[in-house]
Protein backbone atom coordinates (compact mmCIF):
# COMPACT_ATOMS: atom_id res chain seq x y z
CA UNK A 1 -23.93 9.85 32.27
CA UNK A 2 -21.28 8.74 30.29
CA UNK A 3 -19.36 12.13 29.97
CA UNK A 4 -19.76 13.09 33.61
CA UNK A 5 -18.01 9.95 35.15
CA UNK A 6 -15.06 10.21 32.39
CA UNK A 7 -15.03 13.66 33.01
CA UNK A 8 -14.81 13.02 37.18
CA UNK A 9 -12.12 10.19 37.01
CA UNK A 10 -9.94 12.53 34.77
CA UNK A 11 -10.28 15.67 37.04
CA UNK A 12 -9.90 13.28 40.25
CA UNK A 13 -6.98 11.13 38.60
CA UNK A 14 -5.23 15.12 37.88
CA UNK A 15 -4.81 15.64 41.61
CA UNK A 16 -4.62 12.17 43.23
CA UNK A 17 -3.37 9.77 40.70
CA UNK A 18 -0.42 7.94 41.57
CA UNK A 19 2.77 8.90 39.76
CA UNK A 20 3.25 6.27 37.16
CA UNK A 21 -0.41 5.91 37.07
CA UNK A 22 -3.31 4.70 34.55
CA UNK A 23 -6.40 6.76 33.66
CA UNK A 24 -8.95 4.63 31.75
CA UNK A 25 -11.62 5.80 30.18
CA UNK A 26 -14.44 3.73 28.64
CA UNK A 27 -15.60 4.90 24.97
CA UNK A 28 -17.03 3.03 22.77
CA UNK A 29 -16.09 1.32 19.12
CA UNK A 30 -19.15 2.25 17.35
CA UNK A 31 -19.34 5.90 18.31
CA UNK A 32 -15.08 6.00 17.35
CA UNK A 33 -15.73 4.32 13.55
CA UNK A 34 -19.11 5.21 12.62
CA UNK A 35 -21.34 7.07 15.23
CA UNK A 36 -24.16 5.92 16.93
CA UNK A 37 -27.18 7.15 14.40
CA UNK A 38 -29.54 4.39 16.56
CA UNK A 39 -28.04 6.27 19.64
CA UNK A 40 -27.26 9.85 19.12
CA UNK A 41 -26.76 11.07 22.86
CA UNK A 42 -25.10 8.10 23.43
CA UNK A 43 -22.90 8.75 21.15
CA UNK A 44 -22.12 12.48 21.60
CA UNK A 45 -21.16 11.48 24.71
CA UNK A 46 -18.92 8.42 24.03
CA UNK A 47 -17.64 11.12 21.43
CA UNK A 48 -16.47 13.61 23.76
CA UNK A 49 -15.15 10.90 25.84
CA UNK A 50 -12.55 10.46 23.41
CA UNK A 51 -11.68 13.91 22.72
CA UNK A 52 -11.33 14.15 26.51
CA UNK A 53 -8.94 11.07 26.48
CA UNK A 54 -6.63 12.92 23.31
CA UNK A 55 -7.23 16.06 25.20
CA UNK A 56 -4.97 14.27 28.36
CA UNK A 57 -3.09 12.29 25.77
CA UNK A 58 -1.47 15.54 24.11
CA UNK A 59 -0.78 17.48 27.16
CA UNK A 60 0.76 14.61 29.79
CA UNK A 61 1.30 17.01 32.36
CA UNK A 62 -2.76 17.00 32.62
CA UNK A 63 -1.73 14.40 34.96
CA UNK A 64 1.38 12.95 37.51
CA UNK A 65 4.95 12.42 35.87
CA UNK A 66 4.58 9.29 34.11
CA UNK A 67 0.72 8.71 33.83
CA UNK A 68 -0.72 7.58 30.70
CA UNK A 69 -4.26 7.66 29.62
CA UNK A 70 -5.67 5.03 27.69
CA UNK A 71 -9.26 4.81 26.38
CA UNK A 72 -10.55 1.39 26.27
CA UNK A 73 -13.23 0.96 23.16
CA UNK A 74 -15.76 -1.71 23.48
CA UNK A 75 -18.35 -3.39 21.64
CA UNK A 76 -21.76 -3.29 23.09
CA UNK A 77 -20.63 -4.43 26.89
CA UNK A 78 -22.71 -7.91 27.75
CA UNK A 79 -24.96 -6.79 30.60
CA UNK A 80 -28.21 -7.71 31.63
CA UNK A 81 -30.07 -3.89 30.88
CA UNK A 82 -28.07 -4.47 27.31
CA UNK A 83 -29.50 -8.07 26.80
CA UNK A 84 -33.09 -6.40 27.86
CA UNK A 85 -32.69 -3.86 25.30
CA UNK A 86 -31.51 -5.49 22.13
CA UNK A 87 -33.15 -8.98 22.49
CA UNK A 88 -32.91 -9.57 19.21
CA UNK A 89 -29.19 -8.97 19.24
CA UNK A 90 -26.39 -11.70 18.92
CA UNK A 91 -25.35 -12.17 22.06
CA UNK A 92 -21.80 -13.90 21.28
CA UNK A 93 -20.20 -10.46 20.02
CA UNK A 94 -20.43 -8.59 22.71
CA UNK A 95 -17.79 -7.46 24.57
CA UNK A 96 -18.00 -9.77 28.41
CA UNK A 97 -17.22 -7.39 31.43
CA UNK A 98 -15.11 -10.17 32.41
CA UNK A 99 -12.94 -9.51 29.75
CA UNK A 100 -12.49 -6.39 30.37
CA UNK A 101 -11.67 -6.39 34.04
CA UNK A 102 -9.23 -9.19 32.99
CA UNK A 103 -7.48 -6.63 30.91
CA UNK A 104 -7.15 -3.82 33.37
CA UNK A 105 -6.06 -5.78 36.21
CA UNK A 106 -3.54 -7.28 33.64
CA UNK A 107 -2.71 -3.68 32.89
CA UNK A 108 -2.71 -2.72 36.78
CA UNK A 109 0.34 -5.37 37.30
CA UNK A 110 2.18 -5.44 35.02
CA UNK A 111 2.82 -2.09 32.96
CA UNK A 112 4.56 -3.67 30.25
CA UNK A 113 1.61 -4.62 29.23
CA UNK A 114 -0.53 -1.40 28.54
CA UNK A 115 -1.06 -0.44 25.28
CA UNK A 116 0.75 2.42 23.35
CA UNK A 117 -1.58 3.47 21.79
CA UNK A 118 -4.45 6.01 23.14
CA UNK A 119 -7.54 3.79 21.82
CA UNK A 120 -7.54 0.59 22.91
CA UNK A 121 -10.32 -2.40 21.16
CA UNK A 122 -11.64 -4.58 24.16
């Protein structure tokens, strides 16, 4: 589930995350403005991802010197199991998983370029 993994990478990323490293966490937009009422244990979970990611944001030395946790919020994610589900849906605001990868691997060379802040809108 969605808790388990974030809670896996940020246990893993406490002992073997490079110094200087990134911990990313997924969450999700709709469970951070509004909550997910069409979704509820979707969006408890989502919503303990983020406490999890201020949890490791207010206490850095959760993780190596010079880490930083960011916790990237997307729209619905454009996948096929997505599509399947809301049909109906339109299609052209999603969030492509393209676009994400584009931004980690931005954020994975170049670390000028990650975010300040904790939440991040993909």
């Amino acid at each position: 589930t969605n808790l388990f993994s974030a809670f896996t990478a940020a246990e893993l990323a406490s002992k073997y995350l490079a110094e200087s490293g990134l911990l990313t966490l997924t969450g999700a937009q709709g469970a951070f403005d509004q909550g997910c009422s069409f979704a509820i244990g979707y969006g408890m979970s989502k919503a303990a991802t983020h406490s999890l990611a201020m949890s490791i944001h207010s206490d850095p030395s959760q993780l190596p010197s010079k880490s930083r946790v960011v916790c990237i919020l997307p729209q619905t994610i454009d996948t096929a199991a997505n599509r399947e589900a809301m049909p109906e849906m339109d299609h052209s605001l999603w969030t492509s998983k393209e676009s994400i990868a584009e931004r980690l691997v931005n954020w994975c060379e170049d670390r000028t370029s990650i975010p300040e802040e904790l939440f991040v809108t993909v």
